[in-house]
C-alpha atoms as a PDB file:
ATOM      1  CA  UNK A   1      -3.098 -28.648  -0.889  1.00  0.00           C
ATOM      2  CA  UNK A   2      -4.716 -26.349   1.786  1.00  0.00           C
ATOM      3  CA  UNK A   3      -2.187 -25.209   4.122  1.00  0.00           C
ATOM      4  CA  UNK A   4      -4.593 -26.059   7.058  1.00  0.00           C
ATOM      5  CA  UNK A   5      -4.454 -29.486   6.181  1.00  0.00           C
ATOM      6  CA  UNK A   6      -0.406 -29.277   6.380  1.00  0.00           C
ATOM      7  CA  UNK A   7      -0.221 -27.639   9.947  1.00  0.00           C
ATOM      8  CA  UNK A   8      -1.500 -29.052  13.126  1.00  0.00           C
ATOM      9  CA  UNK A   9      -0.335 -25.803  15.217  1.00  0.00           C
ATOM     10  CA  UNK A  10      -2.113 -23.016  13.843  1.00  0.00           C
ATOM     11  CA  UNK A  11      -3.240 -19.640  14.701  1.00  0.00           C
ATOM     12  CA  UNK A  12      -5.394 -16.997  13.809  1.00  0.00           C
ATOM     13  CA  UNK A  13      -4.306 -13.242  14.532  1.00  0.00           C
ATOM     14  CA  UNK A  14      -7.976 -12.092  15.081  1.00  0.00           C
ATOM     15  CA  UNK A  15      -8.839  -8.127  15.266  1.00  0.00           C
ATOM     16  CA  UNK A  16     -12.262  -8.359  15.436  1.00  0.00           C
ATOM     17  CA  UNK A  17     -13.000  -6.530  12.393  1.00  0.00           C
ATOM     18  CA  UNK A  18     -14.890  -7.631   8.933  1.00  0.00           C
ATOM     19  CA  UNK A  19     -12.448  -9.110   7.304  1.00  0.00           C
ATOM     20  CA  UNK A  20     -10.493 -11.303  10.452  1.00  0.00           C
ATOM     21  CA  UNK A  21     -14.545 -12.105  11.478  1.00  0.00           C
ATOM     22  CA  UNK A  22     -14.735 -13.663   7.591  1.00  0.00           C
ATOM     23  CA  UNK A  23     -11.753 -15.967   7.915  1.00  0.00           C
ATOM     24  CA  UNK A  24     -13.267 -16.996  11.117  1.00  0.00           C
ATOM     25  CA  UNK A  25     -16.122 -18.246   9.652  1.00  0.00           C
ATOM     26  CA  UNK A  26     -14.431 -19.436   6.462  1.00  0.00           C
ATOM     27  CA  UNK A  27     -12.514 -21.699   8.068  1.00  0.00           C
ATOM     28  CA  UNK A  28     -15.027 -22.721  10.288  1.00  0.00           C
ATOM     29  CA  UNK A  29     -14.560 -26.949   9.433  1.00  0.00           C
ATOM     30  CA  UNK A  30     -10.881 -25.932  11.047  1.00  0.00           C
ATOM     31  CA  UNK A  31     -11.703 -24.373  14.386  1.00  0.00           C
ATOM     32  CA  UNK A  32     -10.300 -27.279  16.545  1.00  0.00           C
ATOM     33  CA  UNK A  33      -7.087 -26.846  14.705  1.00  0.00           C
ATOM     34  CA  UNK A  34      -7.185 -23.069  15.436  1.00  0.00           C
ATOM     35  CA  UNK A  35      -6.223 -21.005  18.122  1.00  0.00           C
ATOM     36  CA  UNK A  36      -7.966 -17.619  17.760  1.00  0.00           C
ATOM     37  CA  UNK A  37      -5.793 -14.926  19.241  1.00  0.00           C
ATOM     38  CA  UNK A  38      -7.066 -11.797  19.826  1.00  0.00           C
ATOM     39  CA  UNK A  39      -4.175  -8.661  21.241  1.00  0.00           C
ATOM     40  CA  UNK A  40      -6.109  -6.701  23.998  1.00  0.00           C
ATOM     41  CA  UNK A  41      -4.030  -3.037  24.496  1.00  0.00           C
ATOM     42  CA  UNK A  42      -5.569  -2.461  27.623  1.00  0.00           C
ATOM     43  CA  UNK A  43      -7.221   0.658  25.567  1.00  0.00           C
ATOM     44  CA  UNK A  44     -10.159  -1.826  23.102  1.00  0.00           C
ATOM     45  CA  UNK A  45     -13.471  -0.069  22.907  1.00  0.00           C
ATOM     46  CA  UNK A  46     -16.060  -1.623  24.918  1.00  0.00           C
ATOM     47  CA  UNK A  47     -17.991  -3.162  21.942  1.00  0.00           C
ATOM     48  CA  UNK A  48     -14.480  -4.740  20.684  1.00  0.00           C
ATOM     49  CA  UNK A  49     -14.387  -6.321  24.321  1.00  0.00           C
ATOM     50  CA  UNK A  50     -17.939  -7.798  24.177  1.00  0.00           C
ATOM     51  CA  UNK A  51     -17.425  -9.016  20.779  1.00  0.00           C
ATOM     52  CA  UNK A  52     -14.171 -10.958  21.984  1.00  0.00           C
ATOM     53  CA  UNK A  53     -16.302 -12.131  24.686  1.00  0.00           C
ATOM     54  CA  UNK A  54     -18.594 -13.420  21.954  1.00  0.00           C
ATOM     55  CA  UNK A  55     -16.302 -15.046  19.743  1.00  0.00           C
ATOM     56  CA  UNK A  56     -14.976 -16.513  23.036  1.00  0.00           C
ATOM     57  CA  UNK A  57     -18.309 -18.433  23.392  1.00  0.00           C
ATOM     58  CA  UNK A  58     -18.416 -19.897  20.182  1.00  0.00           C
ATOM     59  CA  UNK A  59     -14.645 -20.943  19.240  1.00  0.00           C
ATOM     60  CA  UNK A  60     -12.605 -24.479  21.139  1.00  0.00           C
ATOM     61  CA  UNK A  61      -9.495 -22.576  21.248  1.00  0.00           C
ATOM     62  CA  UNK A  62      -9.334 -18.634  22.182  1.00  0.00           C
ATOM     63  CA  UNK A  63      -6.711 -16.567  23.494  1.00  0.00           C
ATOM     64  CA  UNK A  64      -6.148 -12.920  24.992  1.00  0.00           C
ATOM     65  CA  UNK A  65      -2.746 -11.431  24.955  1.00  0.00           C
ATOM     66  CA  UNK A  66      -2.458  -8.371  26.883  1.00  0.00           C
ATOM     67  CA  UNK A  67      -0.497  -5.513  26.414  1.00  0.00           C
ATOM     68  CA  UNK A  68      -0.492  -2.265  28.329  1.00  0.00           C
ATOM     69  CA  UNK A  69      -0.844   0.688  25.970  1.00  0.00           C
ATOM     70  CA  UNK A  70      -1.810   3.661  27.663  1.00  0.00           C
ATOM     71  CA  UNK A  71       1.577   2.578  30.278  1.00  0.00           C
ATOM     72  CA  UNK A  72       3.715   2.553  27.144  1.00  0.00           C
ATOM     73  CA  UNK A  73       2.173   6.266  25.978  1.00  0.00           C
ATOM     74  CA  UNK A  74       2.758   7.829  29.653  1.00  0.00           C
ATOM     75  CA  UNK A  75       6.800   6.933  29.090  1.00  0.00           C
ATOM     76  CA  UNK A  76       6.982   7.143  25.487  1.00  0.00           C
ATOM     77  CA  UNK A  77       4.657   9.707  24.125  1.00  0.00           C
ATOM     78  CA  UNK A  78       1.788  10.061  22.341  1.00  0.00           C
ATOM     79  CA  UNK A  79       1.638   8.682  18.971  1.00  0.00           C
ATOM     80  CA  UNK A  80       1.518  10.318  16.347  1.00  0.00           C
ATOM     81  CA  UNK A  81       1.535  10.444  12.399  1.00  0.00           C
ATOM     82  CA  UNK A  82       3.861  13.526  12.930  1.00  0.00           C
ATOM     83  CA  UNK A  83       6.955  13.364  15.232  1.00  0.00           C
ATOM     84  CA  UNK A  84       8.802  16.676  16.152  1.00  0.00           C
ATOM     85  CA  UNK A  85      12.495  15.439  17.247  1.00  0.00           C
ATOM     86  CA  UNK A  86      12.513  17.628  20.099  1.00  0.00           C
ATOM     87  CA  UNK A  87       9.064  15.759  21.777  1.00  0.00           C
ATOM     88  CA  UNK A  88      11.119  12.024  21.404  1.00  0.00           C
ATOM     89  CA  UNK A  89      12.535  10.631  24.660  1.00  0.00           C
ATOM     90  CA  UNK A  90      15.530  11.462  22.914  1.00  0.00           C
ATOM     91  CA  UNK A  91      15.380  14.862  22.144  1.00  0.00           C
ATOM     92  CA  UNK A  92      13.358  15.504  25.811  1.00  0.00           C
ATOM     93  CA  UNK A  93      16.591  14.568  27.812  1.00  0.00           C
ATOM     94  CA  UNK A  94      18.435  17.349  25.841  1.00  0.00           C
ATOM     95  CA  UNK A  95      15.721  19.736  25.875  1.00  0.00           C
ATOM     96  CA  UNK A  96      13.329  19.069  28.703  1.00  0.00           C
ATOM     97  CA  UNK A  97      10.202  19.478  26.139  1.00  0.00           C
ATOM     98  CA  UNK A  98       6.911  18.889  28.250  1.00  0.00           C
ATOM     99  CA  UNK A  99       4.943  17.007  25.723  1.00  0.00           C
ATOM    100  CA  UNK A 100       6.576  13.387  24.899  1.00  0.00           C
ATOM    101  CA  UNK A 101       5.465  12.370  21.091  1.00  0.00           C
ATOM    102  CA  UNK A 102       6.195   8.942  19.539  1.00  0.00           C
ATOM    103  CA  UNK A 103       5.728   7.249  15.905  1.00  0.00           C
ATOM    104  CA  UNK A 104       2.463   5.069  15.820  1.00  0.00           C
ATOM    105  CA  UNK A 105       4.762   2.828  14.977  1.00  0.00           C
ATOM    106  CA  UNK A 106       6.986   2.530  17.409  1.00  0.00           C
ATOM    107  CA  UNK A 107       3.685   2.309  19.620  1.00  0.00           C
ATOM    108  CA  UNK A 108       1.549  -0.358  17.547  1.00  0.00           C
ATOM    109  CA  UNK A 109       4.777  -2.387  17.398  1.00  0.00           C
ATOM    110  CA  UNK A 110       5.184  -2.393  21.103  1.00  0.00           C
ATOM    111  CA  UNK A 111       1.181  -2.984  21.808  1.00  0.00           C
ATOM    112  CA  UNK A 112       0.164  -4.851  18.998  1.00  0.00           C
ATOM    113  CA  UNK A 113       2.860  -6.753  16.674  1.00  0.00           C
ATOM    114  CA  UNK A 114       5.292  -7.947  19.008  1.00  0.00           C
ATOM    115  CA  UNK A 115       3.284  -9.258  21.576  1.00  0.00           C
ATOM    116  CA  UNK A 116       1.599 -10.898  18.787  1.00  0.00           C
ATOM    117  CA  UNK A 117       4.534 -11.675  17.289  1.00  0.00           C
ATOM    118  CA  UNK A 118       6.291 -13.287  20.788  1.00  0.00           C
ATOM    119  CA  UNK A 119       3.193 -15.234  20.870  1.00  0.00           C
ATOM    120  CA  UNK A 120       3.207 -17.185  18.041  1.00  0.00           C
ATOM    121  CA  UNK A 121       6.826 -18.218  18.407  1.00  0.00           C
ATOM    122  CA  UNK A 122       5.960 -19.309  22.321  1.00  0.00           C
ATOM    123  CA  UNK A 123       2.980 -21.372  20.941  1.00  0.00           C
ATOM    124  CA  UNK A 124       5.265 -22.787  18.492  1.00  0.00           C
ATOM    125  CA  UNK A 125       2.714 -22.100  15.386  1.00  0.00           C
ATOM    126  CA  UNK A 126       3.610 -22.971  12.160  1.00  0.00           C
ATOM    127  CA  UNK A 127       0.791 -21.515  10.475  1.00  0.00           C
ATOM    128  CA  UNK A 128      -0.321 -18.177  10.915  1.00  0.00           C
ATOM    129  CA  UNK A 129      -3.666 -16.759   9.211  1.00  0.00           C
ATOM    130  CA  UNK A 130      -4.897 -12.761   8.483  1.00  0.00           C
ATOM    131  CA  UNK A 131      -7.672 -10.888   6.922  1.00  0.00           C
ATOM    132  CA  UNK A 132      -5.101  -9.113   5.193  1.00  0.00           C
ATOM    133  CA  UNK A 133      -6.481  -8.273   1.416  1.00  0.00           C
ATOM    134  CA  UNK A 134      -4.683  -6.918  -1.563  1.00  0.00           C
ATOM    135  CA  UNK A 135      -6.645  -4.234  -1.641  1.00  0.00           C
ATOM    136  CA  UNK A 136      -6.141  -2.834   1.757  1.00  0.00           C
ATOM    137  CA  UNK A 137      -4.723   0.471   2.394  1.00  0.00           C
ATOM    138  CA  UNK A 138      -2.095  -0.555   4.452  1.00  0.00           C
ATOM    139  CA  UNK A 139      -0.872  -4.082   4.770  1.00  0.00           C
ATOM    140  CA  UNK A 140       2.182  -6.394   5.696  1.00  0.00           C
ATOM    141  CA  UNK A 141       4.825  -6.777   2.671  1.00  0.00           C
ATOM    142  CA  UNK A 142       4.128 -10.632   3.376  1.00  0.00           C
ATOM    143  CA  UNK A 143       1.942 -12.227   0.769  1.00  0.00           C
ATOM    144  CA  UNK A 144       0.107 -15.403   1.046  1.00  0.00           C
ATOM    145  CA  UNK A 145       2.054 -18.670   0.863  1.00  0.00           C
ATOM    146  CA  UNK A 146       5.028 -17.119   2.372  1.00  0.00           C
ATOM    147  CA  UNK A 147       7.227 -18.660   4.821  1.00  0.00           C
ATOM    148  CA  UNK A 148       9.293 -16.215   7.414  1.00  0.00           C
ATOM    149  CA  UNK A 149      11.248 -18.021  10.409  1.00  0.00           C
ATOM    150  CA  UNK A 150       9.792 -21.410   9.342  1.00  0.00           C
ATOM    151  CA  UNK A 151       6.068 -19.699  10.063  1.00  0.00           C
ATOM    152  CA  UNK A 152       3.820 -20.094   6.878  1.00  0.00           C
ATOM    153  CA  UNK A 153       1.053 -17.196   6.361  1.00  0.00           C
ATOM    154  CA  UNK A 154      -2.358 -17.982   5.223  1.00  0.00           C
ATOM    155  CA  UNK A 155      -4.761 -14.959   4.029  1.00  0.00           C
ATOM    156  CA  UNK A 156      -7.666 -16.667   2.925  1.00  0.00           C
ATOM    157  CA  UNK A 157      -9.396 -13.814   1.563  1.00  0.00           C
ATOM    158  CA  UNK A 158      -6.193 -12.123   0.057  1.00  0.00           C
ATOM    159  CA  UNK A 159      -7.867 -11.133  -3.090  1.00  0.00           C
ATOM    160  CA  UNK A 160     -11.633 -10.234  -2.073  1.00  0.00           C
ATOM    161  CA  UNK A 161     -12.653  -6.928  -2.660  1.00  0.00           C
ATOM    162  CA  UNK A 162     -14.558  -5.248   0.571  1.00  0.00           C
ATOM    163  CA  UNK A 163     -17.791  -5.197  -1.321  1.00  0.00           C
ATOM    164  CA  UNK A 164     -17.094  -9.309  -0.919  1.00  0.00           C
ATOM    165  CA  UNK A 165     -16.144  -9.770   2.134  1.00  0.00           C
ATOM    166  CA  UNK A 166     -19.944  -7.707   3.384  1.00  0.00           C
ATOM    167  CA  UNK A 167     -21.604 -10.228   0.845  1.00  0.00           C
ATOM    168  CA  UNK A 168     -20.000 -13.277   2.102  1.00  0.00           C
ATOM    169  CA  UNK A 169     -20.835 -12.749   6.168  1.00  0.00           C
ATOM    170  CA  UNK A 170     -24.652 -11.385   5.085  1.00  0.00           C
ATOM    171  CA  UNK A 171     -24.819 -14.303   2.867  1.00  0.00           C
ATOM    172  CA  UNK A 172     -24.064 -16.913   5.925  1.00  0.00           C
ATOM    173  CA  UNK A 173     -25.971 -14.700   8.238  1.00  0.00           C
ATOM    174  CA  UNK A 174     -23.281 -13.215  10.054  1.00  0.00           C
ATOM    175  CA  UNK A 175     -23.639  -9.242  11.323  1.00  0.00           C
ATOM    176  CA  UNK A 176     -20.714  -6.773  10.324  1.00  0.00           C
ATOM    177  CA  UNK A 177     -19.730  -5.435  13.640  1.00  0.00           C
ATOM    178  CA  UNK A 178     -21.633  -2.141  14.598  1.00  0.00           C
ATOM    179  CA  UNK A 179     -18.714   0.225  14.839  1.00  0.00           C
ATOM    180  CA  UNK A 180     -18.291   0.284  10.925  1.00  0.00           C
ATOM    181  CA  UNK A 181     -21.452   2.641  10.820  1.00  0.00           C
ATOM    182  CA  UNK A 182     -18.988   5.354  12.457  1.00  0.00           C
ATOM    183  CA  UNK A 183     -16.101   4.201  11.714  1.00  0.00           C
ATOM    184  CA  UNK A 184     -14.455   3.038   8.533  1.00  0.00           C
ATOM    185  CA  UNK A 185     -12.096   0.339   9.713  1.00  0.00           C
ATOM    186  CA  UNK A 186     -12.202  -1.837  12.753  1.00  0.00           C
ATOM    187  CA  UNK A 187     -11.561  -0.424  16.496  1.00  0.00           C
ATOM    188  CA  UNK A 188      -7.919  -0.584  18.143  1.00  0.00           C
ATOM    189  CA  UNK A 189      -7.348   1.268  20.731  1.00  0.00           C
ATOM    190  CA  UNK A 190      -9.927   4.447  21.647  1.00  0.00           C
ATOM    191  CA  UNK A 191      -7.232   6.703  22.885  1.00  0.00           C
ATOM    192  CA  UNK A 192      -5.092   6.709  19.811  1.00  0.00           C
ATOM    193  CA  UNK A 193      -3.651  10.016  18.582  1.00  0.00           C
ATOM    194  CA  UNK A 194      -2.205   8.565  15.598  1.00  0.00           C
ATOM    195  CA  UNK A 195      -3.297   6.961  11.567  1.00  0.00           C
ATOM    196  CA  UNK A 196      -5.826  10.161  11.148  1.00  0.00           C
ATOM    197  CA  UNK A 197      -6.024   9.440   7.513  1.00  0.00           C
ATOM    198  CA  UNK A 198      -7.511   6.149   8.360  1.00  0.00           C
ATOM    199  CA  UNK A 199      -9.712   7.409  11.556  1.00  0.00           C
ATOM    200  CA  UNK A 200     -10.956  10.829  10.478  1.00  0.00           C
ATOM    201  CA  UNK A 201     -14.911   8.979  10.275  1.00  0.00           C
ATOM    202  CA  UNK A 202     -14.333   7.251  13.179  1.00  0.00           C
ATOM    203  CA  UNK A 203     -12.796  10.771  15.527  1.00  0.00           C
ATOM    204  CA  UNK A 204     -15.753  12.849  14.140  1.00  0.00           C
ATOM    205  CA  UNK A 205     -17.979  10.418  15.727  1.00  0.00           C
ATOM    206  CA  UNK A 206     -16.357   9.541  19.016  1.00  0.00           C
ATOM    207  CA  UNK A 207     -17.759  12.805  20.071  1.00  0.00           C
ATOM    208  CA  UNK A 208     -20.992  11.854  20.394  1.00  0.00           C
ATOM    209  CA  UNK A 209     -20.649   7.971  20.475  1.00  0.00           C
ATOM    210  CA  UNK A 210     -18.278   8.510  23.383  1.00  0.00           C
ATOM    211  CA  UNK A 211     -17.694  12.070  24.415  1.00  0.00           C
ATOM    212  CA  UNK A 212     -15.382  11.263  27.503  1.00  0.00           C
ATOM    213  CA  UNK A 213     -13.148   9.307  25.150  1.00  0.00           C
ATOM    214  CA  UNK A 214     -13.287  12.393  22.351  1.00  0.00           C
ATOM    215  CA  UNK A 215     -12.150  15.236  25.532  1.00  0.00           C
ATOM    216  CA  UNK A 216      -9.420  12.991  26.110  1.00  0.00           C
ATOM    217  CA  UNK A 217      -8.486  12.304  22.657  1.00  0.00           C
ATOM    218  CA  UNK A 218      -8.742  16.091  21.541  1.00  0.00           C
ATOM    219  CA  UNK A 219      -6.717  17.107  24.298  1.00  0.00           C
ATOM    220  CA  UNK A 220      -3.908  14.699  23.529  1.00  0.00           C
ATOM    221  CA  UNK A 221      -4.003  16.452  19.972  1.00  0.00           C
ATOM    222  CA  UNK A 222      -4.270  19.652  20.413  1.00  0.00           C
ATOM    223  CA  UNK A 223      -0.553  19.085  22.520  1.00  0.00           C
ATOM    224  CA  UNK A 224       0.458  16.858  19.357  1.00  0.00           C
ATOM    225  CA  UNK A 225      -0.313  20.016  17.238  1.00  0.00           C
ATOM    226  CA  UNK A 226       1.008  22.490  19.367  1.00  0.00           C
ATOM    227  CA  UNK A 227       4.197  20.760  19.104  1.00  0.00           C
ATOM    228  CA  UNK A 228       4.312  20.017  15.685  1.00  0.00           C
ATOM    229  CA  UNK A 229       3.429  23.575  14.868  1.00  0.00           C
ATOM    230  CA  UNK A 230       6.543  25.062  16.481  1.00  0.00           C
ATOM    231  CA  UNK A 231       8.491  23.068  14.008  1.00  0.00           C
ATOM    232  CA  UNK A 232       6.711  23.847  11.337  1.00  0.00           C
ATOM    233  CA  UNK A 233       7.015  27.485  12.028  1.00  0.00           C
ATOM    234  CA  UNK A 234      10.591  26.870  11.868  1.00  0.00           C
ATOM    235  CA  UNK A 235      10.859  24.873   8.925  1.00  0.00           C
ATOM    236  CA  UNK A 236       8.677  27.501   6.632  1.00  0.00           C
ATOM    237  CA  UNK A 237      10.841  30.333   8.124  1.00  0.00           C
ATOM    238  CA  UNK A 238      13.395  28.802   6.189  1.00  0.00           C
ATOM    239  CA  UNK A 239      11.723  27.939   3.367  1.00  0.00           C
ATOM    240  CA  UNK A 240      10.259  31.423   2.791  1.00  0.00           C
ATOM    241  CA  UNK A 241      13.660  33.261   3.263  1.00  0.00           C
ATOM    242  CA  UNK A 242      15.376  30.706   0.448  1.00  0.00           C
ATOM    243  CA  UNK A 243      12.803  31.826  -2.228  1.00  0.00           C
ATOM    244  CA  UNK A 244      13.039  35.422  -1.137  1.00  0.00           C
ATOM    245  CA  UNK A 245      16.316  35.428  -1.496  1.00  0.00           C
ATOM    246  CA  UNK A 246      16.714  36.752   1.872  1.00  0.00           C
ATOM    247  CA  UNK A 247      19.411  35.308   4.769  1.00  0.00           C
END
């Protein structure tokens, strides 16, 4: 039995992206039963914003959450894929380091998943649907079918490849968002110092896309690097003297 014929109360955690912009339309015979919930950081790229607007227009049920990300960096760092101790809040109260640096996730958790998270207990969902795929990169350990805190998930294109997921919204006439011709996942947050593996197509275009966004950006990692590379210096100090032999 479909699950969306089981729930009355359901909701749709909606990033804007290819594969959250597939369910949509998927499940388009559903839409009154759906709310479509979309997290806004305070920190979306304009073209996320007037797609939301968009999607807005076209759906019974929308919702914005709001968080207030670039708030959270000025008191908790920047985030960061690399985290030198001494930058943490912790490690600043013992050493008064200039340059506060946090985990991405302690940051997307705070911005982005518990919001969301809050949310979807306050609207007292039972059924909550992703764009999450087998074959992403990164991904929830939650599968399909699951049921956490009495909330069911739903990922109705769990085992599509990409390549599908284009076919299917070209085949029903539907435009992949713009962004993925400079960037190679969907847009969070512009300012983000943080998942480089996943963003390096996406930063080496911001530059001319939006070069006030890149200054800031390159600043904010140039003082990520500058910090990490003390500890590194430290680190292969160490490691060089153990296979010299040396003390």
């Amino acid at each position: 039995m479909n699950p969306l014929d089981r729930h009355d109360n359901i909701v749709l955690q909606f990033s804007g992206g290819k594969d959250s912009l597939a369910c949509l339309h998927l499940l388009k015979p559903y839409w009154n039963k759906i709310c479509v919930v979309w997290m806004n950081t305070g920190s979306a790229y304009p073209e996320t914003v007037s797609h939301m607007r968009e999607i807005e227009k076209i759906v019974p049920h929308f919702k914005e959450i709001r968080s207030y990300q670039e708030e959270w960096i000025r008191d908790n760092g920047l985030p960061s894929d690399l985290v030198p101790t001494s930058n943490t809040v912790q490690g600043s109260i013992l050493l008064q380091t200039p340059i506060l640096i946090q985990s991405w996730f302690n940051c997307c958790a705070a911005n982005l998943w518990v919001p969301m998270e809050n949310f979807v207990k306050e609207h007292g969902a039972t059924l909550v649907i992703r764009g999450q795929k087998v074959a992403d990169y990164r991904k929830a350990p939650v599968k399909s079918g699951d049921v956490v805190d009495g909330i069911e998930y739903y990922f109705p294109i769990e085992f599509w490849t990409t390549e599908e997921v284009k076919n299917y919204l070209s085949e029903i006439g539907i435009n992949v968002p713009s962004s993925y011709e400079w960037a190679d996942t969907s847009l969070d947050c512009w300012n983000c110092t943080a998942w480089l593996d996943e963003r390096e197509k996406e930063l080496s275009n911001l530059r001319l896309k939006y070069p006030d966004f890149w200054k800031e950006v390159r600043q904010r990692l140039i003082s990520i690097e500058a910090a990490v590379q003390v500890e590194h210096v430290r680190l292969k100090n160490i490691v060089q003297q153990d296979e010299n032999g040396t003390h």
